[in-house]
Structures are given as structure tokens and as C-alpha cells.
N, C-alpha and C. Protein backbone atom coordinates (compact mmCIF):
# COMPACT_ATOMS: atom_id res chain seq x y z
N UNK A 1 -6.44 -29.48 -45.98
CA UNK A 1 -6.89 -28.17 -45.53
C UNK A 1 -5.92 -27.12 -46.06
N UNK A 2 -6.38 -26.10 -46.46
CA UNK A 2 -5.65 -25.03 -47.09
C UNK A 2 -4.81 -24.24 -46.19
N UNK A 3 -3.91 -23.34 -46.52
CA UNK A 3 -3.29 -22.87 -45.83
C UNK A 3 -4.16 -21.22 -45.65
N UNK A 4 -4.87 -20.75 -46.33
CA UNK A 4 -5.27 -19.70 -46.66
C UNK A 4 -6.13 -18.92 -45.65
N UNK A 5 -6.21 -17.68 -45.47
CA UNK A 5 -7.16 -17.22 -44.47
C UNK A 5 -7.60 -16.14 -45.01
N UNK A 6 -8.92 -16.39 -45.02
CA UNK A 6 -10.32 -15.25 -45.38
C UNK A 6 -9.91 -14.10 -44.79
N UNK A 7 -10.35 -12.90 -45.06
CA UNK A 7 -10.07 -11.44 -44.68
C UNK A 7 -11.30 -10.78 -45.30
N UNK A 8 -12.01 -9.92 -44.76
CA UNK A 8 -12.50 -8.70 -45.61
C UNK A 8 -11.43 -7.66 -45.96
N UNK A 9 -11.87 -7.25 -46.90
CA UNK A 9 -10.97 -5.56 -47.32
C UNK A 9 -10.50 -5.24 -46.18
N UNK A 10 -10.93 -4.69 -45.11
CA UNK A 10 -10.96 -3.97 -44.13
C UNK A 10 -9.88 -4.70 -43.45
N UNK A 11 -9.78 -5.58 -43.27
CA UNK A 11 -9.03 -6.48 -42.06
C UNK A 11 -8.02 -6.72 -42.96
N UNK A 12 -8.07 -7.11 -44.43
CA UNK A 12 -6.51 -7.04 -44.54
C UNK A 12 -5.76 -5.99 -44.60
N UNK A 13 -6.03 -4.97 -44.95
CA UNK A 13 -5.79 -3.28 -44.74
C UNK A 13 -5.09 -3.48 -43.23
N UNK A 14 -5.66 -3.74 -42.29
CA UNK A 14 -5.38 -3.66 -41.05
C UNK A 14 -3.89 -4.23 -40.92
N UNK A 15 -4.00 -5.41 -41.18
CA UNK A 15 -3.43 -6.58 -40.75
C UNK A 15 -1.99 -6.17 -41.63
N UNK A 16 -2.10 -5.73 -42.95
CA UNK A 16 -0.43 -4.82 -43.93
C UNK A 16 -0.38 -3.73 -43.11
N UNK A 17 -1.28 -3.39 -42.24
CA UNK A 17 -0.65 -1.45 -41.41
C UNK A 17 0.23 -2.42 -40.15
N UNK A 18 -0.16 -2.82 -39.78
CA UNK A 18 0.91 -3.94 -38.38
C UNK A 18 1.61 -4.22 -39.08
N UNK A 19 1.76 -4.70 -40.17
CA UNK A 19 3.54 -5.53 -40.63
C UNK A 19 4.17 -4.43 -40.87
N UNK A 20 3.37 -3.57 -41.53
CA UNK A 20 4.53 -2.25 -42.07
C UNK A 20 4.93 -1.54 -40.71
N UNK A 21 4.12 -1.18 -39.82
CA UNK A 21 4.45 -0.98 -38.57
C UNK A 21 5.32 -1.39 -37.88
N UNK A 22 5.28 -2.66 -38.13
CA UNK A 22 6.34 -3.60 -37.04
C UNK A 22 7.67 -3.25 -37.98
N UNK A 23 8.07 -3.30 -38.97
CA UNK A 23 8.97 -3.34 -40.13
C UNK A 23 9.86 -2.00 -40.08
N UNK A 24 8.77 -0.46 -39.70
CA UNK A 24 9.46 0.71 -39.94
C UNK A 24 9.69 1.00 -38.75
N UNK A 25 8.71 1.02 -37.69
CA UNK A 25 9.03 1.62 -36.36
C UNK A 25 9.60 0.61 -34.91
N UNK A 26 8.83 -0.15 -34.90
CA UNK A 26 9.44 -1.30 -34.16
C UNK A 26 10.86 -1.85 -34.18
N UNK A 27 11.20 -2.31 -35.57
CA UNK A 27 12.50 -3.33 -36.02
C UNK A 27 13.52 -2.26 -36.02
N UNK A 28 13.20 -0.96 -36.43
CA UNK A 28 14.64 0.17 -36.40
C UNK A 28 14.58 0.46 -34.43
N UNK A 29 13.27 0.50 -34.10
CA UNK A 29 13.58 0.97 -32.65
C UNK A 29 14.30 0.05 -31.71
N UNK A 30 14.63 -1.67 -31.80
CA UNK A 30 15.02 -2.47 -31.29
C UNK A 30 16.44 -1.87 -31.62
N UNK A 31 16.91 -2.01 -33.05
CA UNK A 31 17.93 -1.90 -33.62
C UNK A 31 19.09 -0.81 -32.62
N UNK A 32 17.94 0.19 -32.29
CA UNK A 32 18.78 0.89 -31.98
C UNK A 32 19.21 0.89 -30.38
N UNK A 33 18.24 0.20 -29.53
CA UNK A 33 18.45 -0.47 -28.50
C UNK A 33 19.63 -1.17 -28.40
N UNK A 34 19.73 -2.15 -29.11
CA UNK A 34 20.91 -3.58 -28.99
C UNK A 34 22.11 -2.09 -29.32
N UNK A 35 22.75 -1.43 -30.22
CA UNK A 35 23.26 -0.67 -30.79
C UNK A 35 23.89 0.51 -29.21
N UNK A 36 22.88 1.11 -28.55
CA UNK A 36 22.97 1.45 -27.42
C UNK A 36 23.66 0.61 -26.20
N UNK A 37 23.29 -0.30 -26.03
CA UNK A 37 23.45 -1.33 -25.21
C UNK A 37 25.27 -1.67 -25.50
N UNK A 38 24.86 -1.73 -26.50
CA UNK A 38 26.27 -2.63 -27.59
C UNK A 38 27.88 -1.32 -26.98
N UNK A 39 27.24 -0.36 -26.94
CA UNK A 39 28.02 0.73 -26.76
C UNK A 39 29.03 1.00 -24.96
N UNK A 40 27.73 0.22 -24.26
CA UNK A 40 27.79 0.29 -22.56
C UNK A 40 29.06 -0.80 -22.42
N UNK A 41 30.02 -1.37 -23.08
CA UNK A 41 30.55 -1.87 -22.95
C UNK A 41 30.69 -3.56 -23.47
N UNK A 42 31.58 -4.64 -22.28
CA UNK A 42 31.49 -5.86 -22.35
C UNK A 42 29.98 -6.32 -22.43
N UNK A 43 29.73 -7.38 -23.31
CA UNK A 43 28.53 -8.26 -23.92
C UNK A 43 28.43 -9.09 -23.05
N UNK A 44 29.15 -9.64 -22.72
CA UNK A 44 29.22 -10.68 -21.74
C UNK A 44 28.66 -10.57 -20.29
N UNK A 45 28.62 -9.64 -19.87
CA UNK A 45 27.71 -9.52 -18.92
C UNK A 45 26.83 -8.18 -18.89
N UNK A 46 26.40 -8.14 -19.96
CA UNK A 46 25.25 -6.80 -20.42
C UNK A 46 23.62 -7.26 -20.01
N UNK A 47 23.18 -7.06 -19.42
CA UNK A 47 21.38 -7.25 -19.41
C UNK A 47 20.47 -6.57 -20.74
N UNK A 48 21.34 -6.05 -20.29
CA UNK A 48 20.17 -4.98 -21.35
C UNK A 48 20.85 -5.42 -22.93
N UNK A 49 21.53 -5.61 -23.46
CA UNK A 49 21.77 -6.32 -24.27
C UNK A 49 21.29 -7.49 -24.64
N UNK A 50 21.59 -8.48 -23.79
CA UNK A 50 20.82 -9.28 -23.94
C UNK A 50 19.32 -9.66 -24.15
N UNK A 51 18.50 -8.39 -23.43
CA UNK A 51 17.22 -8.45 -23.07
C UNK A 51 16.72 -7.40 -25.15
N UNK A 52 17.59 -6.86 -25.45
CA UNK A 52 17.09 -6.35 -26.86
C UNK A 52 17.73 -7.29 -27.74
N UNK A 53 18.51 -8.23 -27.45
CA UNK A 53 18.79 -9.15 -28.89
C UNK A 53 17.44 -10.34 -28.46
N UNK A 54 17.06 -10.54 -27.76
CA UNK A 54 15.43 -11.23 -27.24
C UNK A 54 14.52 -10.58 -27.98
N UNK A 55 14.25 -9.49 -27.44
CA UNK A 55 12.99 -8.56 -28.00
C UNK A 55 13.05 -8.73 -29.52
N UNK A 56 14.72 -8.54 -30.09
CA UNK A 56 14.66 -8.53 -31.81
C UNK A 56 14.39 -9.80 -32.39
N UNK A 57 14.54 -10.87 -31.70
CA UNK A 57 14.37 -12.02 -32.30
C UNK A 57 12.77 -12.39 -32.23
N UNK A 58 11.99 -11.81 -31.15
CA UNK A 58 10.81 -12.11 -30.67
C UNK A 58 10.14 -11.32 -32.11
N UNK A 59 10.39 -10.30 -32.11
CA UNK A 59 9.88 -9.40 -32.84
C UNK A 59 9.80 -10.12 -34.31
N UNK A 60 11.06 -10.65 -34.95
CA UNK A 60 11.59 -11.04 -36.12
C UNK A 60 10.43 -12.26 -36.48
N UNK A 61 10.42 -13.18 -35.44
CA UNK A 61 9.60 -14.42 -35.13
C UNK A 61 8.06 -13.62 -35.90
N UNK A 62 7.41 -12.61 -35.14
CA UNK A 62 6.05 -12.28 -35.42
C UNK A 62 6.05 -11.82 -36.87
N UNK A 63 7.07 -10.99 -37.53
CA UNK A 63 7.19 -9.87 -38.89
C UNK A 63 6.46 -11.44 -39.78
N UNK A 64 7.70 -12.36 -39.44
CA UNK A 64 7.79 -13.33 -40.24
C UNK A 64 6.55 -14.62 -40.29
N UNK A 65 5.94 -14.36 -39.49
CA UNK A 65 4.95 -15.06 -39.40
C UNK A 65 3.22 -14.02 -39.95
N UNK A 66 3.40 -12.72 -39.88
CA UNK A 66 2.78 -12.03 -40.04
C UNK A 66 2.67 -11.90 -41.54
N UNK A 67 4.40 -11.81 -42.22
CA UNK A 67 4.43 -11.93 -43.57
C UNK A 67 3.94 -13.27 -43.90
N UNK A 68 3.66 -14.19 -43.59
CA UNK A 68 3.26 -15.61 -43.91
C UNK A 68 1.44 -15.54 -44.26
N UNK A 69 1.02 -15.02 -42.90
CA UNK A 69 -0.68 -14.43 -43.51
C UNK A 69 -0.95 -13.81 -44.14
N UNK A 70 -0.38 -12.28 -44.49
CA UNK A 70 0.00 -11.72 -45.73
C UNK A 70 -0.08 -12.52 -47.37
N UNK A 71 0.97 -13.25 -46.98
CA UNK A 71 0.94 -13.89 -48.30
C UNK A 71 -0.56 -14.45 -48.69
N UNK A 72 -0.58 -15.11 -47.72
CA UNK A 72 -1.63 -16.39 -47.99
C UNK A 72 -2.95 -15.90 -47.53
N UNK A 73 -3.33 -14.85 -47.46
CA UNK A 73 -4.46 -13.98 -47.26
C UNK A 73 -5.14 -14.09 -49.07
N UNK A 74 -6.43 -14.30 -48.44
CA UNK A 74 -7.75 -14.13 -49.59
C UNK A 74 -8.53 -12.55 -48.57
N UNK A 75 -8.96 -11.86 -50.19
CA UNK A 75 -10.13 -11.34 -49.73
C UNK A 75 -11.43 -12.01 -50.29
N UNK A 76 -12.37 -12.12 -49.25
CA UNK A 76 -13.77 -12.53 -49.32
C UNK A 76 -14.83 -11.24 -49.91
N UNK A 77 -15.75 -11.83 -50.65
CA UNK A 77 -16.93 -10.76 -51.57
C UNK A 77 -17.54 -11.19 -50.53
N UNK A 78 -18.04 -10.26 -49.93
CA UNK A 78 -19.01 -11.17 -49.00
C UNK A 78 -20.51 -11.22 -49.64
N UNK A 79 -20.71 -10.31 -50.64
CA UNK A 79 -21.75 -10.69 -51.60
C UNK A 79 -22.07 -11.84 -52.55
N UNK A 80 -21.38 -12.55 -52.03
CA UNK A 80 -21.14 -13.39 -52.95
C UNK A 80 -20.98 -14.43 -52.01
N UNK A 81 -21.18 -14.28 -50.74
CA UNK A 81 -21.25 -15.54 -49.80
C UNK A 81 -22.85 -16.17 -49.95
N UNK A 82 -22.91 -17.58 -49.88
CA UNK A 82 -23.50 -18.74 -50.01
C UNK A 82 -24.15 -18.43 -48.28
N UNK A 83 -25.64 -18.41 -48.31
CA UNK A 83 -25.98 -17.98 -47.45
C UNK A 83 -26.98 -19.52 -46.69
N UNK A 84 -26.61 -20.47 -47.26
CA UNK A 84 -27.12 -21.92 -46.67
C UNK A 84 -26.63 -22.45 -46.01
N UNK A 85 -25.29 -22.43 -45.77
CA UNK A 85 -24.54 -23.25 -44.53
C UNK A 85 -23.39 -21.28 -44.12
N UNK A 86 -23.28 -22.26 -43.45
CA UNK A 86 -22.29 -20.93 -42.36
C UNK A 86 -20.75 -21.10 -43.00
N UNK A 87 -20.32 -20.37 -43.37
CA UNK A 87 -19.15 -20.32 -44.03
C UNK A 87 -18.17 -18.96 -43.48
N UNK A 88 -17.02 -19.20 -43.80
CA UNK A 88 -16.22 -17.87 -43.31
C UNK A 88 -16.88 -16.45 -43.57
N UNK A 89 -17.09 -15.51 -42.78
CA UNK A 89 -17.79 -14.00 -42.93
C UNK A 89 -19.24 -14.25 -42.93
N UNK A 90 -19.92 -15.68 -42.28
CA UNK A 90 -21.49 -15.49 -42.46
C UNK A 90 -21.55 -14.89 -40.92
N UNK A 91 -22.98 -14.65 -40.70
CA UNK A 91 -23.62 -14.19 -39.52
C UNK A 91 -24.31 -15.05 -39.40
N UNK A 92 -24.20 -15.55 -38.03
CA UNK A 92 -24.80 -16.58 -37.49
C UNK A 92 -25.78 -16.45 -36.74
N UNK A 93 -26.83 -16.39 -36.48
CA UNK A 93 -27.89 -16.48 -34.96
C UNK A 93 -27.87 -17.63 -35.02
N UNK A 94 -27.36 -17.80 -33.18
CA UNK A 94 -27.82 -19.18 -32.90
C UNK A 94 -28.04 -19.12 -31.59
N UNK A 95 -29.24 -20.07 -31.14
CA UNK A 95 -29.53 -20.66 -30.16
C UNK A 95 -29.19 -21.64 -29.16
N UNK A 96 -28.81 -21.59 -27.89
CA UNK A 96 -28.24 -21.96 -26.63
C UNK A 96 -29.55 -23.31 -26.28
N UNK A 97 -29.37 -24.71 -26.74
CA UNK A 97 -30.31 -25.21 -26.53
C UNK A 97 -30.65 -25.62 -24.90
N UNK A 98 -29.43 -24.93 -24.07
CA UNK A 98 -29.75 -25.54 -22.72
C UNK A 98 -31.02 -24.52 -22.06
N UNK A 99 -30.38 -22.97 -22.68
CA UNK A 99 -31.35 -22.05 -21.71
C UNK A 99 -31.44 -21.32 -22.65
N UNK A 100 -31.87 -21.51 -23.70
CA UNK A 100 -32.53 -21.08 -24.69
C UNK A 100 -32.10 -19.17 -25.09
N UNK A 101 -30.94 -18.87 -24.83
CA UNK A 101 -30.46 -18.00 -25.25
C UNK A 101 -29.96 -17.63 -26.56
N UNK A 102 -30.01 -16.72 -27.57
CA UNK A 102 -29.57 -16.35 -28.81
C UNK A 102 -28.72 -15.30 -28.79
N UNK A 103 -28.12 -15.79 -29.56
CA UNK A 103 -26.66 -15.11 -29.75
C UNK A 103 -26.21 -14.71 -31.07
N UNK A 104 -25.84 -13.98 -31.73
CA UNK A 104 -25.34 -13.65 -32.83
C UNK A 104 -23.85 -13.43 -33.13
N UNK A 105 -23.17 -14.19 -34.11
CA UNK A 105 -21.68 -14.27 -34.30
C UNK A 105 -21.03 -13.55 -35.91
N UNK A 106 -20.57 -12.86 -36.12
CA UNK A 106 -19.31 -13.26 -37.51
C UNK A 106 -18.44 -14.15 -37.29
N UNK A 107 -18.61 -14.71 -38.05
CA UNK A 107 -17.26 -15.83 -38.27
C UNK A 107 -15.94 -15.34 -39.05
N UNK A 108 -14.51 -14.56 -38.32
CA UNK A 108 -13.52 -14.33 -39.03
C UNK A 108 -12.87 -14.90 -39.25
N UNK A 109 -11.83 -14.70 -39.60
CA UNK A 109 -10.39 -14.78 -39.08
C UNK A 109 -9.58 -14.49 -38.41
N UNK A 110 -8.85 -15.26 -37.52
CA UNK A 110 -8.26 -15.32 -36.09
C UNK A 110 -7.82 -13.88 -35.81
N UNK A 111 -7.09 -13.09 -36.88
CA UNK A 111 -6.52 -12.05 -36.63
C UNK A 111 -7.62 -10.55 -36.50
N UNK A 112 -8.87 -11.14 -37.17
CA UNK A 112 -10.03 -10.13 -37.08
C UNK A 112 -11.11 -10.55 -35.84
N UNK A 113 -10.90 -11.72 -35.06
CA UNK A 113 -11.81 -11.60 -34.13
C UNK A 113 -11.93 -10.97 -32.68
N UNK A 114 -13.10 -10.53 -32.62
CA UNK A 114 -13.06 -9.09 -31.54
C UNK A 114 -14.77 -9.95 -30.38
N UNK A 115 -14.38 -10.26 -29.72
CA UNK A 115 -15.28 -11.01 -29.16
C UNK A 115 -16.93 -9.51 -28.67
N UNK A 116 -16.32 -8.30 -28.39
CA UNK A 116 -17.20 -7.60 -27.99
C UNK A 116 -17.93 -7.03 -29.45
N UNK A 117 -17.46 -7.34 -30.55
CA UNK A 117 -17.77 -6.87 -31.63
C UNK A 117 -18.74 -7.96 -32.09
N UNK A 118 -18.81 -8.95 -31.26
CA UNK A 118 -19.43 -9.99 -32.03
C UNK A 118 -19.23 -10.84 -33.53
N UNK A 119 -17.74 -11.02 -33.39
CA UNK A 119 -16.73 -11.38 -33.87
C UNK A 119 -15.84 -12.89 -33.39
N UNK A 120 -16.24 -13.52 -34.37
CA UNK A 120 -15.11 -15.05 -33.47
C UNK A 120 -14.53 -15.80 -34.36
N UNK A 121 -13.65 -16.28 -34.10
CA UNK A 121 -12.45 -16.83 -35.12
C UNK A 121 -13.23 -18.18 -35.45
N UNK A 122 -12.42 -18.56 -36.96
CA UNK A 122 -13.20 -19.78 -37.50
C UNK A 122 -12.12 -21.06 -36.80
N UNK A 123 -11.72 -20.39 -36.11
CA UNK A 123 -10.49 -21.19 -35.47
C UNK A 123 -10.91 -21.75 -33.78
N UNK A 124 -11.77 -20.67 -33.50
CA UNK A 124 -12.26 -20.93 -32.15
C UNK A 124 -13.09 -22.70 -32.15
N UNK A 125 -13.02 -22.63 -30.69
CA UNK A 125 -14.49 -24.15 -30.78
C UNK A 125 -15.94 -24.19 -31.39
N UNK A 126 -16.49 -22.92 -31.29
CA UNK A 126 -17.46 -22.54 -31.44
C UNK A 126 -17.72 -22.48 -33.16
N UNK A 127 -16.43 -21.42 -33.40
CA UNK A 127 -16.96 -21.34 -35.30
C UNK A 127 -16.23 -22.37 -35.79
N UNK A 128 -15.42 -23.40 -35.50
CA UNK A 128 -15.28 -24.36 -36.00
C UNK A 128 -16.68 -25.36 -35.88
N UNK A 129 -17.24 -25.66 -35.18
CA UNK A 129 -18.43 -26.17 -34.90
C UNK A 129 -19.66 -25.63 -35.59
N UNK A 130 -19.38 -24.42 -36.15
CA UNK A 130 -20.80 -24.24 -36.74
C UNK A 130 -20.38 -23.91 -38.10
N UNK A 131 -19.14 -24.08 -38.64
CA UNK A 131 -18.64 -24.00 -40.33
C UNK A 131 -19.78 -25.36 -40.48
N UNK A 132 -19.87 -24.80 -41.91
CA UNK A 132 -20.85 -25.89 -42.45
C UNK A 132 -22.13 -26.63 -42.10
N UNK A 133 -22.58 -25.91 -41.01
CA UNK A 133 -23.82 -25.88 -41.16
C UNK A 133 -24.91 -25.24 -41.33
N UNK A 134 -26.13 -25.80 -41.88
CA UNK A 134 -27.24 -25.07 -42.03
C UNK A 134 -28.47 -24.79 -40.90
N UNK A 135 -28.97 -23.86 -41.52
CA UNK A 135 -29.99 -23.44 -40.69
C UNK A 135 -31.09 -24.46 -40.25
N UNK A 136 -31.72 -24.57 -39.02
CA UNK A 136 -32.06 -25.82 -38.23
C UNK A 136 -31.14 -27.30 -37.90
N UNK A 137 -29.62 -27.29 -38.39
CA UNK A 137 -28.76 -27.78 -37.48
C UNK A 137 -28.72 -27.68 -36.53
N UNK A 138 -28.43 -29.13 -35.20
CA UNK A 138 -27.63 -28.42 -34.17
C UNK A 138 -26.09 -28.49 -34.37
N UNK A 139 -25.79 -27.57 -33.73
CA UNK A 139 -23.86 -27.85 -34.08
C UNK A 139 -24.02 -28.71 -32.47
N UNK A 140 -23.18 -29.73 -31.97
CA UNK A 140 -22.69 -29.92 -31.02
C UNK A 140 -20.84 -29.79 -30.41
N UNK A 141 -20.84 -28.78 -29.95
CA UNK A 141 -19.46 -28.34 -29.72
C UNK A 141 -18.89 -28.28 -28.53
N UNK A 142 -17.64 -28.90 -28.30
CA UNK A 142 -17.32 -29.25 -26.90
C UNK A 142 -16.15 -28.13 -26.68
N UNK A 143 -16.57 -27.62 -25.43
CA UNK A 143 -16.05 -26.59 -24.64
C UNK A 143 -15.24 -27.12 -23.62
N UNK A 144 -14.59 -26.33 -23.08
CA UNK A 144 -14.01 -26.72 -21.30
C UNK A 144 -15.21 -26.96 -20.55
N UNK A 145 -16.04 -26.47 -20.50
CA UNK A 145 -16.98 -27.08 -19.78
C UNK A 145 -18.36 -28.56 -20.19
N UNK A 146 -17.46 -29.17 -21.69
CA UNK A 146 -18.42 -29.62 -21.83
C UNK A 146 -18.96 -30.16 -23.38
N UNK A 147 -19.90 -30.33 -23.72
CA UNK A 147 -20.51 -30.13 -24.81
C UNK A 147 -21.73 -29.15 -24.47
N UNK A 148 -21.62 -28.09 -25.42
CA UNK A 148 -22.66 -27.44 -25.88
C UNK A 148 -23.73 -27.69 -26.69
N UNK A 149 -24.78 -27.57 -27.04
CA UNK A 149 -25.61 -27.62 -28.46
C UNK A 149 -26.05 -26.65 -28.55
N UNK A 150 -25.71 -26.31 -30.11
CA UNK A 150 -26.30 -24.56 -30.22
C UNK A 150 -27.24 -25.33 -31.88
N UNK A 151 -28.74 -24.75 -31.38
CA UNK A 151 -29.28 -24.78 -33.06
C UNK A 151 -28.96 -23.46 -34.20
N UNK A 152 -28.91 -23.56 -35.03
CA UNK A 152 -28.68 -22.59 -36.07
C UNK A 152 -30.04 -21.81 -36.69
N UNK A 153 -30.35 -20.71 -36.27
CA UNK A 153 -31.72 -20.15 -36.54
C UNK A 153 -31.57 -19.13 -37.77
N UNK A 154 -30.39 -18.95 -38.42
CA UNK A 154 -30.52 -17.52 -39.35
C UNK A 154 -29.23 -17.30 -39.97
N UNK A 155 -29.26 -17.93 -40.75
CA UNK A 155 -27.23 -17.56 -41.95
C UNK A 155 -27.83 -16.72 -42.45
N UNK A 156 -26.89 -15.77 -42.46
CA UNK A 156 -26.47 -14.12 -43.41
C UNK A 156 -25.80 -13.66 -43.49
N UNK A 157 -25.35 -12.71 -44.34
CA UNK A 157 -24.06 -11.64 -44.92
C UNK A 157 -24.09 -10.75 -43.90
N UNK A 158 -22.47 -10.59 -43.95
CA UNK A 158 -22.28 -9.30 -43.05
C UNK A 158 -22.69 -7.77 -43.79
N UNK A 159 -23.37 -6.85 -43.20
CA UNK A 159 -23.31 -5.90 -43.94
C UNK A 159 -22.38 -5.07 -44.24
């Protein structure tokens, strides 16, 4: 399995404004915290010191993991998506075979999914369960509550 994660234009745009974010305003604003702190005296029994060399490391942890998707970020044509099985950026309608409800999904990437947007990670149970399949599949996908069966009524491009 690849290391790589799908993006539209849009979402990787997003996703370089947070690193640069975290990088210019965040990482100097800690900086200057610990720096403050650093000033109040003995280290050794500082809270607040302690509590911003945390925050900087917490922080450092995300830049660096953030730069890691960065790297390894694809952008997707979505014109150019394969509209027979469900693949990263398809649109899904699918059907609730218990109570016959339909639902419609994008399939993103973890960092672009927005559940009220109708948006869900290919990472979730759900769009892992319905990667690769086609229309009149059922996916069967097990939840906390269960197994689900959802049939697949309609692959398409996002507009």
C-alpha cells in the first residue's frame, strides 16, 4: 500500500495554508512563551514553562507530520476519474439495505473529510468498504454496531 494521499487542488492549497500557518504564527508564538516563562526565573519549578516546552513539542510533532502529507500528497484530475468502481474523489449514492435509505458520499482524504459536507475519509469504515466497488455491489462493512450492507446505486465525479 502506498504511502500517498489523494487531494484535490483545493484541499491541498488548504492543507500548505496550515503548515505555513503553524510554521509562521504558531511555532514563533510558542517560542516566545517558553522565552517569557524562561525569564520568571528558576526552571525547575516553573509551570508555565514547562506547560510551553509541551505545547512546542506537541506542536513540532504535528508541523512534522503535516510536512510528511505535504510531501507525499498527489493531486487528483478528477476528470479523469474512472467512473466504474468507486475510487478516491468518486461520488457515491448508496443504499442502506436494512431501511432502505440513500445516501450520498465523496470519498477524500482524511484531512479533507467534512462529514456535513458529505465528505468521508477513504480511511473511514465506510469508504474503505466501498473503494473498489461497482455499481450494483453490496459493500458489507462492519461498524460498532455491526455489519452494515450498503448497495452501490451511482459512481460519479465530483463536480
Amino acid at each position: 500500500m502506498s504511502n500517498y494521499s489523494y487531494y484535490t487542488e483545493e484541499g491541498l492549497k488548504k492543507l500548505k495554508a496550515e503548515l505555513q500557518h503553524l510554521k509562521s504564527v504558531e511555532r514563533p508564538g510558542i517560542s516566545r512563551q517558553i522565552a517569557e516563562a524562561r525569564d520568571k526565573g528558576d526552571l525547575s519549578e516553573n509551570a508555565e514553562y514547562d506547560a510551553a516546552k509541551e505545547a512546542q513539542g506537541l506542536l513540532e510533532l504535528k508541523i512534522s507530520k503535516m510536512e510528511d502529507l505535504v510531501a507525499n500528497a498527489r493531486i487528483i484530475d478528477e476528470s479523469q476519474l474512472d467512473t466504474s468502481k468507486v475510487l478516491v474523489h468518486s461520488v457515491v449514492k448508496i443504499k442502506n439495505t436494512m431501511n432502505n435509505a440513500s445516501l450520498s458520499y465523496t470519498l477524500v482524504a482524511e484531512t479533507e473529510a467534512d462529514i456535513k459536507k458529505g465528505k468521508i475519509s477513504v480511511n473511514s469504515p465506510i469508504g474503505k468498504g466501498l473503494l473498489g466497488k461497482s455499481v450494483g455491489d453490496i459493500a458489507e462493512i462492519e461498524v460498532p454496531r455491526g455489519i452494515m450492507k450498503f448497495e452501490i446505486l451511482e459512481i460519479s465525479r465530483a463536480d
